[in-house]
Protein backbone atom coordinates (compact mmCIF):
# COMPACT_ATOMS: atom_id res chain seq x y z
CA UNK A 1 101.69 93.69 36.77
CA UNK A 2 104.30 94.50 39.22
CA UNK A 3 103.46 93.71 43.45
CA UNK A 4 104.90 96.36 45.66
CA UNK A 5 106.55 94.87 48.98
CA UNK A 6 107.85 97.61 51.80
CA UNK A 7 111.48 96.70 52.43
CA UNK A 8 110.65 94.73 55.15
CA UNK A 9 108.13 92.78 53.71
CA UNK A 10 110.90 92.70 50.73
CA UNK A 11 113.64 91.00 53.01
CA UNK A 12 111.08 88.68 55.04
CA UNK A 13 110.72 87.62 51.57
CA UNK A 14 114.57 86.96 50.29
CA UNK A 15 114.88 85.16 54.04
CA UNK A 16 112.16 83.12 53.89
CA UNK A 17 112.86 81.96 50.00
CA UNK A 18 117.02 81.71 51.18
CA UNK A 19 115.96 80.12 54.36
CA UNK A 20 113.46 77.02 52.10
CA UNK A 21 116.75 77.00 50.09
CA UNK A 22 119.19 75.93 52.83
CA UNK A 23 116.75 73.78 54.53
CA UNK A 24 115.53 72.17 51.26
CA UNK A 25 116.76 68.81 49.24
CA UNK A 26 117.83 70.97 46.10
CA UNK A 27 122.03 72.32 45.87
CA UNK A 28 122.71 75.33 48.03
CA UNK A 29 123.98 77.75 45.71
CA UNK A 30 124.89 80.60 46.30
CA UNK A 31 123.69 83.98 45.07
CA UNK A 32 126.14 84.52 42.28
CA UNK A 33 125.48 81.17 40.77
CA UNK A 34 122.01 81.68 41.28
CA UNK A 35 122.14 85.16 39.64
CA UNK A 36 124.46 83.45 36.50
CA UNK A 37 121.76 80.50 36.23
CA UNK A 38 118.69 83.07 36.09
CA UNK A 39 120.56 85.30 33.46
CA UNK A 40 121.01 82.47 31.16
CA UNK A 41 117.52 81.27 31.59
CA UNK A 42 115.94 84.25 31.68
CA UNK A 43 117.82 86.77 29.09
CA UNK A 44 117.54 85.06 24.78
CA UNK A 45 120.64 83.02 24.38
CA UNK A 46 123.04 82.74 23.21
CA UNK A 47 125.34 83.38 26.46
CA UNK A 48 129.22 83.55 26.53
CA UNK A 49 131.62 83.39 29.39
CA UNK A 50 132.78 86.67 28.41
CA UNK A 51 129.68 87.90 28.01
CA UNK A 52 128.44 86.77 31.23
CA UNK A 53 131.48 88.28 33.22
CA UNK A 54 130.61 91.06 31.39
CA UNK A 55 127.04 91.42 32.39
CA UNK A 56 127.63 90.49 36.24
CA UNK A 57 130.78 92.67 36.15
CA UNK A 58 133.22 89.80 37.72
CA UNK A 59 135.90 88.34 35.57
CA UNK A 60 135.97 85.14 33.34
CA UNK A 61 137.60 82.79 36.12
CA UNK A 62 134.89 83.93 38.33
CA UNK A 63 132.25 83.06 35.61
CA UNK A 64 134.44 79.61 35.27
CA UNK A 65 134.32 78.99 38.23
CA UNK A 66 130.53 79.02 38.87
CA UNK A 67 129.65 77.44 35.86
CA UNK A 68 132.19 74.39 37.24
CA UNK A 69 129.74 74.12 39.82
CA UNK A 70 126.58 74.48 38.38
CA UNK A 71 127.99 71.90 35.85
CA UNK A 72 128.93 69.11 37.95
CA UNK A 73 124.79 69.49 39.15
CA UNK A 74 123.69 69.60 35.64
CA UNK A 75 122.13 72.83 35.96
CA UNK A 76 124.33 74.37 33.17
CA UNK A 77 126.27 73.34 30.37
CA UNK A 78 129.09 74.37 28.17
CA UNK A 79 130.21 73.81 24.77
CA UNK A 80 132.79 75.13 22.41
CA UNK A 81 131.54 77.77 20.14
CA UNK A 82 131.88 75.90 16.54
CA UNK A 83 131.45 79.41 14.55
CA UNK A 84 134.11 80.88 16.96
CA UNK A 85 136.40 78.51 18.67
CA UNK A 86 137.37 81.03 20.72
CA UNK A 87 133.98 81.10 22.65
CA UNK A 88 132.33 79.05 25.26
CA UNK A 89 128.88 78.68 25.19
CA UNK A 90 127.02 78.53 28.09
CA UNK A 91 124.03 76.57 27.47
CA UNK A 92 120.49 75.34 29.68
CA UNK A 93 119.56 72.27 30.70
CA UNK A 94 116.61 70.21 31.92
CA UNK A 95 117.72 70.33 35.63
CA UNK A 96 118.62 73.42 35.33
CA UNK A 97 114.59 74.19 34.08
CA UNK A 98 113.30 72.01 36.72
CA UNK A 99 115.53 73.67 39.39
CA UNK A 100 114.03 77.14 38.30
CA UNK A 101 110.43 75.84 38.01
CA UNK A 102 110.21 75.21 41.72
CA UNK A 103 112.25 77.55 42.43
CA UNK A 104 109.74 79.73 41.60
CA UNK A 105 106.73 77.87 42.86
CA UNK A 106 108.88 78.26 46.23
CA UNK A 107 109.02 81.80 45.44
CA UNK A 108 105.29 82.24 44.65
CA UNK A 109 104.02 80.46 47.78
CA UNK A 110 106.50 82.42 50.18
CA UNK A 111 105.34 85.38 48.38
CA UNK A 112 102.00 84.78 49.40
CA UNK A 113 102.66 84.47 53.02
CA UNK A 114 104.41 87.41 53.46
């Protein structure tokens, strides 16, 4: 069941959730690590750095870079592919679900109001 939103009703929306973001207690991230933590929790693992550049079409240092972030606030984790040394796995965490459970309660409720 999709919901249809005219664009400005679309935007009011992406403000409003942005806007509870900044304001909020959880980490301000920032759209790309945002969009990096929802493809790993929302596409079937398992996720590679490579294949995550891949897939948001920035390079692997970029991908490195975010994941450094969203490490150091437990959101994501990484491990050392044991079938294939030369892969990093990019892995999900309990934060990380909790972060993306109210996220979209937050989401939901704004949703609502617009």
């Amino acid at each position: 069941m999709g919901v249809t939103l005219s664009p400005a009703k679309a935007l009011q929306l992406w403000h409003d959730v942005n806007l509870h973001l900044i304001r909020g207690d959880e980490p301000d991230l920032s759209t790309r690590q945002i969009t990096l933590l929802l493809t790993v929790y929302l596409e079937a693992p398992p996720h590679t750095v490579r294949d995550l550049a891949a897939k948001l079409g920035v390079s692997k240092p970029v991908i490195t870079r975010a994941l450094d972030s969203l490490g150091k606030l437990d959101l994501l984790t990484r491990r050392r592919d044991e079938a294939d040394r030369r892969n990093v796995l990019v892995q999900r965490t309990v934060k990380g679900v909790l972060y993306l459970e109210r996220l979209a309660e937050t989401v939901g409720r704004l949703a609502k109001q617009v």
